[in-house]
C-alpha atoms as a PDB file:
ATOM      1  CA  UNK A   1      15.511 -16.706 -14.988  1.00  0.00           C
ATOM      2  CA  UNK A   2      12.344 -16.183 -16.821  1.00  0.00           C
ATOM      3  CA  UNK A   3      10.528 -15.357 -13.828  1.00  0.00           C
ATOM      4  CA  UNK A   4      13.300 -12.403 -12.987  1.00  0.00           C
ATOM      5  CA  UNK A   5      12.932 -11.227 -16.450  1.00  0.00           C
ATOM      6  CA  UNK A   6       9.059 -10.783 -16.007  1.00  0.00           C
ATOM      7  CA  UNK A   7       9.855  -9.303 -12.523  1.00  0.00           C
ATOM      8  CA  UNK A   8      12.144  -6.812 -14.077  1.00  0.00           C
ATOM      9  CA  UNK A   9       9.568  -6.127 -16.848  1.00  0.00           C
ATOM     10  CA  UNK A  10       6.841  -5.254 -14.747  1.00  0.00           C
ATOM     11  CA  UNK A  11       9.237  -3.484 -12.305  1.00  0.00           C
ATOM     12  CA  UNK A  12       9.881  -0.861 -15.538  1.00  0.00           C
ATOM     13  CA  UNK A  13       6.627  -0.417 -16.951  1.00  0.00           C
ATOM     14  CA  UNK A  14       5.922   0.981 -13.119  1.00  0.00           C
ATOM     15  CA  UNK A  15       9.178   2.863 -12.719  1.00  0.00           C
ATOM     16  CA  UNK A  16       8.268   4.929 -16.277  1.00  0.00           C
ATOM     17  CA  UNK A  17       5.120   5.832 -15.123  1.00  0.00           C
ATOM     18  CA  UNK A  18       7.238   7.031 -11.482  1.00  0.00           C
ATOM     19  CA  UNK A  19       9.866   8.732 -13.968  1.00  0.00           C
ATOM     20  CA  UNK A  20       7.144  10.426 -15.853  1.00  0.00           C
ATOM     21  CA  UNK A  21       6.036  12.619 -13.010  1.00  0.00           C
ATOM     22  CA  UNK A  22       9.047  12.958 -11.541  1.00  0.00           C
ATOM     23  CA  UNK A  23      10.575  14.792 -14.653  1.00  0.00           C
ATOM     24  CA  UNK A  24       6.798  16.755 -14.930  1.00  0.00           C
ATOM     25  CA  UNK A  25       7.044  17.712 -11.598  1.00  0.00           C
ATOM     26  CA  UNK A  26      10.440  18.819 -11.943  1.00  0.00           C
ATOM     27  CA  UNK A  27       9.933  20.588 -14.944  1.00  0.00           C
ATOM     28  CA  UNK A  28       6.613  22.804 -13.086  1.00  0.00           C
ATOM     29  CA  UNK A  29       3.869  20.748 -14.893  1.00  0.00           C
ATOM     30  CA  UNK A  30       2.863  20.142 -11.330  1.00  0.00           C
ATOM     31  CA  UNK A  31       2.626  22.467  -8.518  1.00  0.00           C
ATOM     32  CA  UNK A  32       2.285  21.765  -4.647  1.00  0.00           C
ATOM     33  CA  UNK A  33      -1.654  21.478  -5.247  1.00  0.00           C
ATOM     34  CA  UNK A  34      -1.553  18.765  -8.183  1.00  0.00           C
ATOM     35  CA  UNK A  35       0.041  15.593  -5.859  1.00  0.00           C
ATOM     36  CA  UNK A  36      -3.482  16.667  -4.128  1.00  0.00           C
ATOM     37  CA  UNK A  37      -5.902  16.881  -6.700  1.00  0.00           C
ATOM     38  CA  UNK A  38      -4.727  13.481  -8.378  1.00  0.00           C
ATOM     39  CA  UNK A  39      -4.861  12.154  -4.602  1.00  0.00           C
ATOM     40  CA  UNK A  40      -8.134  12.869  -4.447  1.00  0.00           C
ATOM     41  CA  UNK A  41      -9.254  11.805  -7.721  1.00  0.00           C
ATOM     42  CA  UNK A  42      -7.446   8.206  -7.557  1.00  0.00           C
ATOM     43  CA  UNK A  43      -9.022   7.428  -4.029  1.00  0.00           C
ATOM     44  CA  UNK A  44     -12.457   9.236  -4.194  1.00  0.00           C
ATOM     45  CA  UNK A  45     -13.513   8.753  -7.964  1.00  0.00           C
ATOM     46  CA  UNK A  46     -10.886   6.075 -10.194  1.00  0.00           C
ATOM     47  CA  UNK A  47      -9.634   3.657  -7.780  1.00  0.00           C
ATOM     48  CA  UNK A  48     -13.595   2.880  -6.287  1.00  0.00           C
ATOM     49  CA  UNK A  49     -15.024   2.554  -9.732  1.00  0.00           C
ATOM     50  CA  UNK A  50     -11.498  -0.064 -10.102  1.00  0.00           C
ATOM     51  CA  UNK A  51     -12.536  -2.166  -7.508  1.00  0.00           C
ATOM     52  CA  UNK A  52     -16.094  -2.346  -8.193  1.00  0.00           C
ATOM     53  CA  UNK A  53     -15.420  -2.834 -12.261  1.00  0.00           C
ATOM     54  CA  UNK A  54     -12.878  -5.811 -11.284  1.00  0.00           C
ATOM     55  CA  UNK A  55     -15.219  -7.445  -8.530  1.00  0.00           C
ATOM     56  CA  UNK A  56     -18.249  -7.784 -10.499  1.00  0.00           C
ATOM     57  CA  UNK A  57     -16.504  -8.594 -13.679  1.00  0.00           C
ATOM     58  CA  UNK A  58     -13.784 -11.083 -12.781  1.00  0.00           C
ATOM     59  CA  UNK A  59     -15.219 -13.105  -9.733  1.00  0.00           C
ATOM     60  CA  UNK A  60     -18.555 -15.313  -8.183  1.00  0.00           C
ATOM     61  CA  UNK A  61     -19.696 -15.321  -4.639  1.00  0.00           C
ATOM     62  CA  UNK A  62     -18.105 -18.632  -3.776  1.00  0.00           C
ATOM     63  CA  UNK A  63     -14.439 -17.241  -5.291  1.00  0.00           C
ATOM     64  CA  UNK A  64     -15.095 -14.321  -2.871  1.00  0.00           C
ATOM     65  CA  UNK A  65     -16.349 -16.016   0.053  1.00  0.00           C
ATOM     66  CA  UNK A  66     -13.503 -18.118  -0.010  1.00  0.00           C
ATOM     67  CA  UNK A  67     -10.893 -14.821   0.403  1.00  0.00           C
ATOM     68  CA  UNK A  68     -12.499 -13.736   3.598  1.00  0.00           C
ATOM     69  CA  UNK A  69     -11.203 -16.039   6.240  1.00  0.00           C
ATOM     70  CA  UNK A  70      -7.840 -15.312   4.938  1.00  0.00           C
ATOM     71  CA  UNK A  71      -7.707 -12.066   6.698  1.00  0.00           C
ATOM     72  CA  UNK A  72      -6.731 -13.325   9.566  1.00  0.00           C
ATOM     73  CA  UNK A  73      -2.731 -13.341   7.642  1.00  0.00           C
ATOM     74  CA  UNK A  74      -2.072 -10.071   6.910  1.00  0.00           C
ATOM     75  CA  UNK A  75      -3.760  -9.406  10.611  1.00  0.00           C
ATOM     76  CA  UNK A  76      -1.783 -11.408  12.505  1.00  0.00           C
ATOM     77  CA  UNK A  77       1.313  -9.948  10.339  1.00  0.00           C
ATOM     78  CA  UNK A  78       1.015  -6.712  11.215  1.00  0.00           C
ATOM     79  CA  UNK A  79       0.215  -7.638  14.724  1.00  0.00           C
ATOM     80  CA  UNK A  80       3.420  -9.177  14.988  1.00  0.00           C
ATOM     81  CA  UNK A  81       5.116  -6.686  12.967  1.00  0.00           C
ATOM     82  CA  UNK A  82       3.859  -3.753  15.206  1.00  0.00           C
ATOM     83  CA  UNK A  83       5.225  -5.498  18.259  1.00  0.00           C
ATOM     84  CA  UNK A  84       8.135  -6.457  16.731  1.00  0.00           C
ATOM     85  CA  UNK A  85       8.903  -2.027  15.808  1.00  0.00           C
ATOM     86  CA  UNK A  86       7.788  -1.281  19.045  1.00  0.00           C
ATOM     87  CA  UNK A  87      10.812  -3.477  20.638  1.00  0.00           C
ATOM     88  CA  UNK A  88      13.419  -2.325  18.009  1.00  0.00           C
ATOM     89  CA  UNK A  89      12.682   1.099  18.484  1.00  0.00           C
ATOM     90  CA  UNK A  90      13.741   0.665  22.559  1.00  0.00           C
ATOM     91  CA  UNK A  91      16.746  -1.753  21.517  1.00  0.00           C
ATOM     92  CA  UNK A  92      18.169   0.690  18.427  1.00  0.00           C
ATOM     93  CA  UNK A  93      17.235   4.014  20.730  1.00  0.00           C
ATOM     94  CA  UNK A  94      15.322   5.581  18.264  1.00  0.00           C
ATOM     95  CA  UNK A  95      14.936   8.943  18.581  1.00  0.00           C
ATOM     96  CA  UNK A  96      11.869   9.570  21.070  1.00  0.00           C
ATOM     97  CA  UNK A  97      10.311  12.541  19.047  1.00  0.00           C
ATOM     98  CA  UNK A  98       9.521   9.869  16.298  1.00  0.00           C
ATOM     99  CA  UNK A  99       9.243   6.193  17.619  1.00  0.00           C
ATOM    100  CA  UNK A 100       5.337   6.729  16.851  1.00  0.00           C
ATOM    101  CA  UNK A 101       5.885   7.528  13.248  1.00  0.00           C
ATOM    102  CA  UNK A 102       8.668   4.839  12.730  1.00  0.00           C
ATOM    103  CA  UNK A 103       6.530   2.153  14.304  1.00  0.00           C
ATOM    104  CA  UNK A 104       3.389   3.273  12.060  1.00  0.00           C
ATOM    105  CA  UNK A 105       5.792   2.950   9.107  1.00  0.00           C
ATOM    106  CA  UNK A 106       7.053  -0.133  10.254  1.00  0.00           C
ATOM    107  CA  UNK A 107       4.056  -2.494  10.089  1.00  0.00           C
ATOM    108  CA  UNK A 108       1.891  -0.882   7.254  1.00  0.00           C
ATOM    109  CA  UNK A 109       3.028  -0.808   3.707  1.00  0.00           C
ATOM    110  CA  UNK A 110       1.504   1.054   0.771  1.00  0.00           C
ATOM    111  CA  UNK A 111      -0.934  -1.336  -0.331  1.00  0.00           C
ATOM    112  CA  UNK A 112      -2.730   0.686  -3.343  1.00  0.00           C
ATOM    113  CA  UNK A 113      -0.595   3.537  -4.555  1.00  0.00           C
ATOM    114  CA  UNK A 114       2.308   0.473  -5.323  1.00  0.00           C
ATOM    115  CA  UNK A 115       0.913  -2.644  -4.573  1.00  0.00           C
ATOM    116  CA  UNK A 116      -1.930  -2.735  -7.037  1.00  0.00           C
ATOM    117  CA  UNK A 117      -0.128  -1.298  -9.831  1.00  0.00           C
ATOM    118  CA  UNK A 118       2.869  -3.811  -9.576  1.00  0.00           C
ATOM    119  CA  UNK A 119       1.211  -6.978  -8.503  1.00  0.00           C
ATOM    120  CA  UNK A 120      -1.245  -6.316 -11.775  1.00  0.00           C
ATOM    121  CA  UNK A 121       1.873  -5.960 -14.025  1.00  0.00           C
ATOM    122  CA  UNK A 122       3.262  -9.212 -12.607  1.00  0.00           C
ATOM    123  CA  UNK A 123       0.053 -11.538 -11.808  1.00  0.00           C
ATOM    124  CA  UNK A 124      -2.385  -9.960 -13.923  1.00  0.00           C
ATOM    125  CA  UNK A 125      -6.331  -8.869 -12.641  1.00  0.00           C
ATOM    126  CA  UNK A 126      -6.504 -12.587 -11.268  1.00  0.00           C
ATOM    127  CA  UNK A 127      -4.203 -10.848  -8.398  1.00  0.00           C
ATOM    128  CA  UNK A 128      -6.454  -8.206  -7.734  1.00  0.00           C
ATOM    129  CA  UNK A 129      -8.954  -9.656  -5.029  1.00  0.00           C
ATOM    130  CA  UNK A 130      -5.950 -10.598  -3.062  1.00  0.00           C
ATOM    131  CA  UNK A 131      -4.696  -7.156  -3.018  1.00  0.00           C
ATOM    132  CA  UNK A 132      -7.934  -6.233  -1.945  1.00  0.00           C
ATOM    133  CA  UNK A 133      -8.034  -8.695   0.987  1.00  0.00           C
ATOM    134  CA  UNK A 134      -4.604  -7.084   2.025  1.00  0.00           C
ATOM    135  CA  UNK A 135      -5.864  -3.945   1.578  1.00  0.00           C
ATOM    136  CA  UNK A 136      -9.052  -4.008   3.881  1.00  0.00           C
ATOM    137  CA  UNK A 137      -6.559  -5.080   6.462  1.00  0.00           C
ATOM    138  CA  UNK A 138      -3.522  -2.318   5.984  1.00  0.00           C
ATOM    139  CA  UNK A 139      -5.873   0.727   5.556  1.00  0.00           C
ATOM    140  CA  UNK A 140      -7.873  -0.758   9.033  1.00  0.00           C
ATOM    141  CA  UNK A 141      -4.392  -0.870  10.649  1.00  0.00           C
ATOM    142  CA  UNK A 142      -2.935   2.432   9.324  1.00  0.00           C
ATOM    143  CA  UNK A 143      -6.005   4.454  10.276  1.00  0.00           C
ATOM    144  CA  UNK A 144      -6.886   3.034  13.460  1.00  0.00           C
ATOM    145  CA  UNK A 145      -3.653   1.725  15.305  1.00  0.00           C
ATOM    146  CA  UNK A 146      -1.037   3.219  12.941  1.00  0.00           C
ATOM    147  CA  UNK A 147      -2.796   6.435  13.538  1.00  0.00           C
ATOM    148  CA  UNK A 148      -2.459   6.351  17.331  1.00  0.00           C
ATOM    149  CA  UNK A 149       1.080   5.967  17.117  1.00  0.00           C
ATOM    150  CA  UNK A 150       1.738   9.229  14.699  1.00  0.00           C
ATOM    151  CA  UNK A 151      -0.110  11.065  16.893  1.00  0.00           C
ATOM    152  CA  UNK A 152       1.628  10.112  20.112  1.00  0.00           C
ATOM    153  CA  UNK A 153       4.804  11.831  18.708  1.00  0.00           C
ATOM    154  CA  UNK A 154       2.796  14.804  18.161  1.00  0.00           C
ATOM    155  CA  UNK A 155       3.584  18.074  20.199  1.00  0.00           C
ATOM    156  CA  UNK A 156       1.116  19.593  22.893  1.00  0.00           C
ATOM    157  CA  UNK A 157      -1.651  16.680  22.374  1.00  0.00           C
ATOM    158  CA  UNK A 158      -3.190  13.593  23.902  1.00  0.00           C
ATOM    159  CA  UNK A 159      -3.359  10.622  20.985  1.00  0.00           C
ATOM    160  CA  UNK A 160      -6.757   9.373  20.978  1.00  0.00           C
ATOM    161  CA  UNK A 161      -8.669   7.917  18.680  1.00  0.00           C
ATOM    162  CA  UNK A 162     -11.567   9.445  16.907  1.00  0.00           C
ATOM    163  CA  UNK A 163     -14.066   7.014  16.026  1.00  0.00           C
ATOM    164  CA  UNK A 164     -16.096   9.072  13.526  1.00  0.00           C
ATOM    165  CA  UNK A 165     -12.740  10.166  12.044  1.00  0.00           C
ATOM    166  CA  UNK A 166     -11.467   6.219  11.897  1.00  0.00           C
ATOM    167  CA  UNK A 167     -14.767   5.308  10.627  1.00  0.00           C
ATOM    168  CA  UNK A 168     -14.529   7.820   8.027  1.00  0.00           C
ATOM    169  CA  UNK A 169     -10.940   6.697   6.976  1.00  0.00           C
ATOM    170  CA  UNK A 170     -11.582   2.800   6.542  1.00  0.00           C
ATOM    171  CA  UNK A 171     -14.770   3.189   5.448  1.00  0.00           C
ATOM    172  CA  UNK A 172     -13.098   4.917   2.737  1.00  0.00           C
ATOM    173  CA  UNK A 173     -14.220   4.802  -1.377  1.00  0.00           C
ATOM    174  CA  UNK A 174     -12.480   2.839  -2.801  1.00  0.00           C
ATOM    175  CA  UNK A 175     -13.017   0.260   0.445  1.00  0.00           C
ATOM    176  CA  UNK A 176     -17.070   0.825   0.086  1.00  0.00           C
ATOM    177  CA  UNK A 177     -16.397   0.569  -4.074  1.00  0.00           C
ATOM    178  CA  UNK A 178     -15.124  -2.564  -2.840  1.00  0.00           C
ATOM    179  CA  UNK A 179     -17.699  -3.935  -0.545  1.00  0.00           C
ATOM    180  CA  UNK A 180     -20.405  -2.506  -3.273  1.00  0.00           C
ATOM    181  CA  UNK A 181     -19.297  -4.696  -5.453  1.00  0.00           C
ATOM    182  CA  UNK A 182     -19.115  -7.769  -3.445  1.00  0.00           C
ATOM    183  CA  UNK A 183     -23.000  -6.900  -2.846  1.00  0.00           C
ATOM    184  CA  UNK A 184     -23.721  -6.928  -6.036  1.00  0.00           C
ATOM    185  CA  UNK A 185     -21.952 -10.188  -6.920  1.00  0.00           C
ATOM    186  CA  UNK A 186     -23.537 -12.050  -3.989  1.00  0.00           C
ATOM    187  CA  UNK A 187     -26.988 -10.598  -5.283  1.00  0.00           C
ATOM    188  CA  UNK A 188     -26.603 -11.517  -8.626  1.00  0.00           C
ATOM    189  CA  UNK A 189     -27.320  -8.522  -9.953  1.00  0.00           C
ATOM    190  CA  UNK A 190     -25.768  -7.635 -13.645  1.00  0.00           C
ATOM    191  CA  UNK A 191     -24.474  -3.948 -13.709  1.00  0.00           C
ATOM    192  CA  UNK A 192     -25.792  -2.335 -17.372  1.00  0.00           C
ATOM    193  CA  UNK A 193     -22.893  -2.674 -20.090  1.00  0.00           C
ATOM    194  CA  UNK A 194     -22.551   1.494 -20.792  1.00  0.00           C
ATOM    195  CA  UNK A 195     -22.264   1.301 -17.024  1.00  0.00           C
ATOM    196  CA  UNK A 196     -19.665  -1.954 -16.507  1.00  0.00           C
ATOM    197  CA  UNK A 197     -17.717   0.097 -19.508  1.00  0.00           C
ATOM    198  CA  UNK A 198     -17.279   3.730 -18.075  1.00  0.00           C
ATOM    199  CA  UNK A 199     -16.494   1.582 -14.851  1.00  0.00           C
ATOM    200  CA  UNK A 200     -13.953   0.250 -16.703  1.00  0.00           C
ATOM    201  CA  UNK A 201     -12.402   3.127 -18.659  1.00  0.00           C
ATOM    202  CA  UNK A 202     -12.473   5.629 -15.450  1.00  0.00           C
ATOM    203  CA  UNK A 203     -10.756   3.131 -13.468  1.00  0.00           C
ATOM    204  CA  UNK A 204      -8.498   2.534 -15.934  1.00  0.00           C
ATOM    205  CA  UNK A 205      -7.007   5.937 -14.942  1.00  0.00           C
ATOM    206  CA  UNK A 206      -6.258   4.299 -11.515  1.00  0.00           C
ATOM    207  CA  UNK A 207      -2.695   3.115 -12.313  1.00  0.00           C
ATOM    208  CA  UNK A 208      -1.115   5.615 -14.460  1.00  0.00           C
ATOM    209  CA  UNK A 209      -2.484   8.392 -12.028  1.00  0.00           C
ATOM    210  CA  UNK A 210      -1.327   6.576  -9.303  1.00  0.00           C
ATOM    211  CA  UNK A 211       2.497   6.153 -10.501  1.00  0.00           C
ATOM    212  CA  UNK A 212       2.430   9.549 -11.564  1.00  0.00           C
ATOM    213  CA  UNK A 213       1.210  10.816  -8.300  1.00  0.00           C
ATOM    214  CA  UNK A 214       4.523   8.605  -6.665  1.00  0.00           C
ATOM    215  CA  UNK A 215       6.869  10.637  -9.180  1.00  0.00           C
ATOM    216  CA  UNK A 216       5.369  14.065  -7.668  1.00  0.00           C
ATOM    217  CA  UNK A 217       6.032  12.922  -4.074  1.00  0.00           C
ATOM    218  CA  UNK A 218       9.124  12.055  -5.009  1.00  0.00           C
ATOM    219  CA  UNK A 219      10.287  15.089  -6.487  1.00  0.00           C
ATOM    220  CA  UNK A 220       8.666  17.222  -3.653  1.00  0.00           C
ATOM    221  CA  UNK A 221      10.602  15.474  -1.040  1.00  0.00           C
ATOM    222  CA  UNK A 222      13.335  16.019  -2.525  1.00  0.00           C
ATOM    223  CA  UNK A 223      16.653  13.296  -3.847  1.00  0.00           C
ATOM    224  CA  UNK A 224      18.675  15.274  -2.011  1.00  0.00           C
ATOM    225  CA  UNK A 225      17.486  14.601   1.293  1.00  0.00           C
ATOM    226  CA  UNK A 226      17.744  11.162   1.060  1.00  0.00           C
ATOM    227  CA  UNK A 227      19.952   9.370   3.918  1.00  0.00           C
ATOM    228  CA  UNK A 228      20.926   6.160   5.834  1.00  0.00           C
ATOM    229  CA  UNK A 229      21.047   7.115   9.163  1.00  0.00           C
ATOM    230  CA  UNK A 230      20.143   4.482  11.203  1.00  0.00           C
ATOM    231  CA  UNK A 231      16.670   4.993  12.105  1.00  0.00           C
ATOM    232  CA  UNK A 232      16.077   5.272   8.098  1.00  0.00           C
ATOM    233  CA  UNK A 233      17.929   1.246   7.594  1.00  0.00           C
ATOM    234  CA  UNK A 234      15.648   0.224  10.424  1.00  0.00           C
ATOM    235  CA  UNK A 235      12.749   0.928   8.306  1.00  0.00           C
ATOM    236  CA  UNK A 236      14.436  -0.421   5.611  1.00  0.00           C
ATOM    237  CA  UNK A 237      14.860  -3.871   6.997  1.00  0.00           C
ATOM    238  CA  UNK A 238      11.677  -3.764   8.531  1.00  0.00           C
ATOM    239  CA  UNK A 239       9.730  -2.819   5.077  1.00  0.00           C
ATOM    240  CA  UNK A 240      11.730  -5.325   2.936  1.00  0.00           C
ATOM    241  CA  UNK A 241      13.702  -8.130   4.807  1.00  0.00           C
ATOM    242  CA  UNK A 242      11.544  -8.552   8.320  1.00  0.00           C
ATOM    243  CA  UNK A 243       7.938  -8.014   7.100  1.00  0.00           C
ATOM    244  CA  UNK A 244       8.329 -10.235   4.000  1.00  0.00           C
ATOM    245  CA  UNK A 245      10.066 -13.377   5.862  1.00  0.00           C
ATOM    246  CA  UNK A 246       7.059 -13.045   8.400  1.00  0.00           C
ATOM    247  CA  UNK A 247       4.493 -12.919   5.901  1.00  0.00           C
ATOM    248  CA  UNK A 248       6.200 -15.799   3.763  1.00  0.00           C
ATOM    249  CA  UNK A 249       6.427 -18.089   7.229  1.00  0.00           C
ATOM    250  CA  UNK A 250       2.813 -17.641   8.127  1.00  0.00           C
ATOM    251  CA  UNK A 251       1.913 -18.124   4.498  1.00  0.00           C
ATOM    252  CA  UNK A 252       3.826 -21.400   3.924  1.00  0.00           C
ATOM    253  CA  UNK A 253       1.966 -23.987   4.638  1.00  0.00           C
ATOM    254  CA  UNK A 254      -1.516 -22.314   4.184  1.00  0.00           C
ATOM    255  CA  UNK A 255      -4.049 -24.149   2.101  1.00  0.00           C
ATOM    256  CA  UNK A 256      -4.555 -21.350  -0.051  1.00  0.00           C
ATOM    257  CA  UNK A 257      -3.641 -20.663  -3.292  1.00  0.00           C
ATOM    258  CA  UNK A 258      -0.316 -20.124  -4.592  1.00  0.00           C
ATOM    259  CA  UNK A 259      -0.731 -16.784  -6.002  1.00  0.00           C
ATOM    260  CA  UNK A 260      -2.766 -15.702  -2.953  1.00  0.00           C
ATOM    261  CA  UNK A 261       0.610 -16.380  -1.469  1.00  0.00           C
ATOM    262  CA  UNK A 262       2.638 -14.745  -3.262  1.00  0.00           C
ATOM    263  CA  UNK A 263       0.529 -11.646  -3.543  1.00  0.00           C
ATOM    264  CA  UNK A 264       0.705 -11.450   0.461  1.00  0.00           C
ATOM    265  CA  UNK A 265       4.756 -11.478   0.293  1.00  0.00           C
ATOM    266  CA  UNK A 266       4.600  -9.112  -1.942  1.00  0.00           C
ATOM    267  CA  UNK A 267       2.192  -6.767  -0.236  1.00  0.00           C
ATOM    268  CA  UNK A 268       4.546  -7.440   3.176  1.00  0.00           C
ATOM    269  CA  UNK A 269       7.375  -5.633   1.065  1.00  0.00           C
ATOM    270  CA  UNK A 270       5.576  -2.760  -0.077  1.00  0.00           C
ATOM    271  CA  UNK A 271       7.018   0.596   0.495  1.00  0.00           C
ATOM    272  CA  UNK A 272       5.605   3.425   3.206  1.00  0.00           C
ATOM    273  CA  UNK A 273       2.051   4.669   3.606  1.00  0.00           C
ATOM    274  CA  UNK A 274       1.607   8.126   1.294  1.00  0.00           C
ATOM    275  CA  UNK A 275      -0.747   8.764   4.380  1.00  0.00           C
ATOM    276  CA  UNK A 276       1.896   8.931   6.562  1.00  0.00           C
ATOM    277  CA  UNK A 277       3.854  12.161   5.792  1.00  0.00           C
ATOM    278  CA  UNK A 278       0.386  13.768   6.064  1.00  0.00           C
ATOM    279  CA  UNK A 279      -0.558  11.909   9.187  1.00  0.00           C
ATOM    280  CA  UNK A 280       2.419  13.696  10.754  1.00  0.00           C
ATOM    281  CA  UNK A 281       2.287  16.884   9.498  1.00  0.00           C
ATOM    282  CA  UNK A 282      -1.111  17.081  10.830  1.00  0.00           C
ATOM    283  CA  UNK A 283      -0.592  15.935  14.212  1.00  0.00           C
ATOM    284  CA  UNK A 284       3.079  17.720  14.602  1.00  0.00           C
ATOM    285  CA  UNK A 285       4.761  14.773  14.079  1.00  0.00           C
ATOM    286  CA  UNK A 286       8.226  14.033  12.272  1.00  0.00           C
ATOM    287  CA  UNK A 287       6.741  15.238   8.523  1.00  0.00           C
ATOM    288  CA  UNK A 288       9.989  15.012   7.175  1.00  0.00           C
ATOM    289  CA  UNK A 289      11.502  11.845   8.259  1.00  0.00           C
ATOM    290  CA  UNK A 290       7.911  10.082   7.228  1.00  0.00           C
ATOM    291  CA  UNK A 291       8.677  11.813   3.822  1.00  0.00           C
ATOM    292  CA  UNK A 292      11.876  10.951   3.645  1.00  0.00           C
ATOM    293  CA  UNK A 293      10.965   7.245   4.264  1.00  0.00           C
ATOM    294  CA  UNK A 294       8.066   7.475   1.562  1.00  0.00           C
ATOM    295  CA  UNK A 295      10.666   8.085  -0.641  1.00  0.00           C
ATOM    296  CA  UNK A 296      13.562   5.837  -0.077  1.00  0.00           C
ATOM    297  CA  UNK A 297      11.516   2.898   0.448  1.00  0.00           C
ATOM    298  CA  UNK A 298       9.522   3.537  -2.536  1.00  0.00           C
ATOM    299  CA  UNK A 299      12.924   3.297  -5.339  1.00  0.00           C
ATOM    300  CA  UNK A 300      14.311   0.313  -2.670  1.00  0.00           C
ATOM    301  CA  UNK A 301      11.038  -1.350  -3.905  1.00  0.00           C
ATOM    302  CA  UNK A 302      11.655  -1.342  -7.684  1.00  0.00           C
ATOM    303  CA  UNK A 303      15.004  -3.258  -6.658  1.00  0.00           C
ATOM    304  CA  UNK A 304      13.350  -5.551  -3.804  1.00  0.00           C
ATOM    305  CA  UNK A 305      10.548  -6.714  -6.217  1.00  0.00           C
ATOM    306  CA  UNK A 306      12.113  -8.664  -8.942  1.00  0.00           C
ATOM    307  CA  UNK A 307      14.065 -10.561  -5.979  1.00  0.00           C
ATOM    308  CA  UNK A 308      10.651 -11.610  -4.370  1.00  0.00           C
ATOM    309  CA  UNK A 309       9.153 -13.034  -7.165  1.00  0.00           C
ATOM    310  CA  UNK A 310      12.261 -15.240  -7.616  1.00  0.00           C
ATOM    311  CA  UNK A 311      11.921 -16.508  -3.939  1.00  0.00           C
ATOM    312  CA  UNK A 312       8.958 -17.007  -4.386  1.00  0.00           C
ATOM    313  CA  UNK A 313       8.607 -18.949  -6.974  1.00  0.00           C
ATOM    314  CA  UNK A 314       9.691 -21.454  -5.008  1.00  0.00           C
ATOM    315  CA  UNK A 315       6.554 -21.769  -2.593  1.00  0.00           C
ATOM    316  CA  UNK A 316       3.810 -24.522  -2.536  1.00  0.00           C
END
């Protein structure tokens, strides 16, 4: 019971933040340019000097080293995951304007946005390089693969993939803040302390931005259009029931730490890309159901989370 309790605490201290710019947003703080402009300054400025601030402050090379291999879980997840959407989608007849999009949604999850804020409120910074081994996985996936299927529902174009573009999109800043830092832990090289500290303080904005950000897309997409329509329950299940058991059965009986474990699970169950509304919208894809999705999948979470960290609790 203790354990649901903590769930439920960190579950809150996100869902304020959420609430926060929800009610801004609603009230005109923020206007169709703002989700945007904190976008960008999360991803391209707060969330790289995060990841480098926590790598070169928290962990050794042999701690890292030892994360690595473990990619191959989250890979072979999504792999499996991606298949799985692909067959559901032909079984459940869903619609053929947006199979693309609902297969894209159906193996990647929203790894940074949601799943670093929350799995720091429940596990604390000693979570974070997990979420970061999940998260060079998901944002390879979403922008290579996950891509390719948004674009296929797109009107009047050939998918294809773009290598500079895909470079450009996993290669991203906060992945290179990332691999910076792991360069500088494996070289032993001490970052200056004025330096480690407005690390620390700018990606301190990471979070709070980040939740706030959620509350904006929220209130842009709007409560109202919110529906369970089948093709919106498929995603459902898929985010939070299928993607979670799969993780937690290829996770089992890894030798790897227990928190590593749980971490995964929880990543499984995170909500829809952010990316993926955009994805569509740029490639004339179904904006609006990928919105819609965003949305619903992101409040299901704040219910789904607090169960996981029960059932899990229970893993060796």
């Amino acid at each position: 019971m203790q354990v649901f309790y903590h769930s439920i605490s960190g579950v809150l201290v996100i869902l304020v933040m959420i609430i926060v710019g929800y009610v801004l947003t609603e009230r005109k703080w923020f206007d169709g340019r703002s989700s945007g402009l904190i976008a960008r300054l999360v991803t391209q400025v707060a969330l790289p000097c995060y990841m480098l601030d926590t790598v070169t402050s928290k962990f050794t090379a042999h701690e890292l080293l030892k994360m690595l291999p473990e990619l191959k879980y989250p890979a072979l997840s999504m792999t499996i995951l991606m298949a799985l959407a692909m067959a559901i989608a032909r079984i459940f007849r869903v619609d053929k304007s947006r199979r693309g999009v609902f297969t894209s949604m159906f193996f990647n999850s929203n790894t940074v946005f949601i799943g670093l804020p929350i799995n720091e409120a429940l596990f604390g910074n000693q979570s974070i390089p997990y979420v970061l081994v999940y998260y060079m996985c998901n944002t390879t996936f979403f922008w290579t693969i996950g891509t390719y299927f948004i674009q296929r529902d797109g009107r009047g174009q050939k998918a294809r993939l773009d290598l500079r573009q895909v470079i450009r999109k996993v290669f991203s800043p906060p992945l290179l803040g990332y691999i910076l830092g792991v360069i500088l832990v494996f070289l032993r090289v001490k970052i200056p302390t004025f330096i480690q500290s407005d690390l620390h303080y700018i990606g301190g904005l990471t979070i709070p931005l980040s939740m706030i950000f959620i509350g904006i897309a929220i209130s842009n997409a709007g409560l109202g259009r919110l529906t369970l329509h089948k093709d919106n329950l498929l995603i459902l299940g898929g985010r939070f029931l299928v993607a979670p058991a799969l993780m937690a059965l290829l996770v089992m009986q890894a030798p790897m730490p227990l928190l590593m474990k749980q971490v995964f699970i929880l990543q499984a169950a995170m909500p829809v890309m952010t990316n993926a509304p955009v994805v569509a919208k740029l490639y004339g894809a179904d904006a609006e159901y990928a919105a819609v999705m965003v949305t619903e999948t992101t409040l299901m979470t704040m219910v789904v989370v607090p169960i996981l960290m029960v059932i899990t609790q229970n893993l060796t």
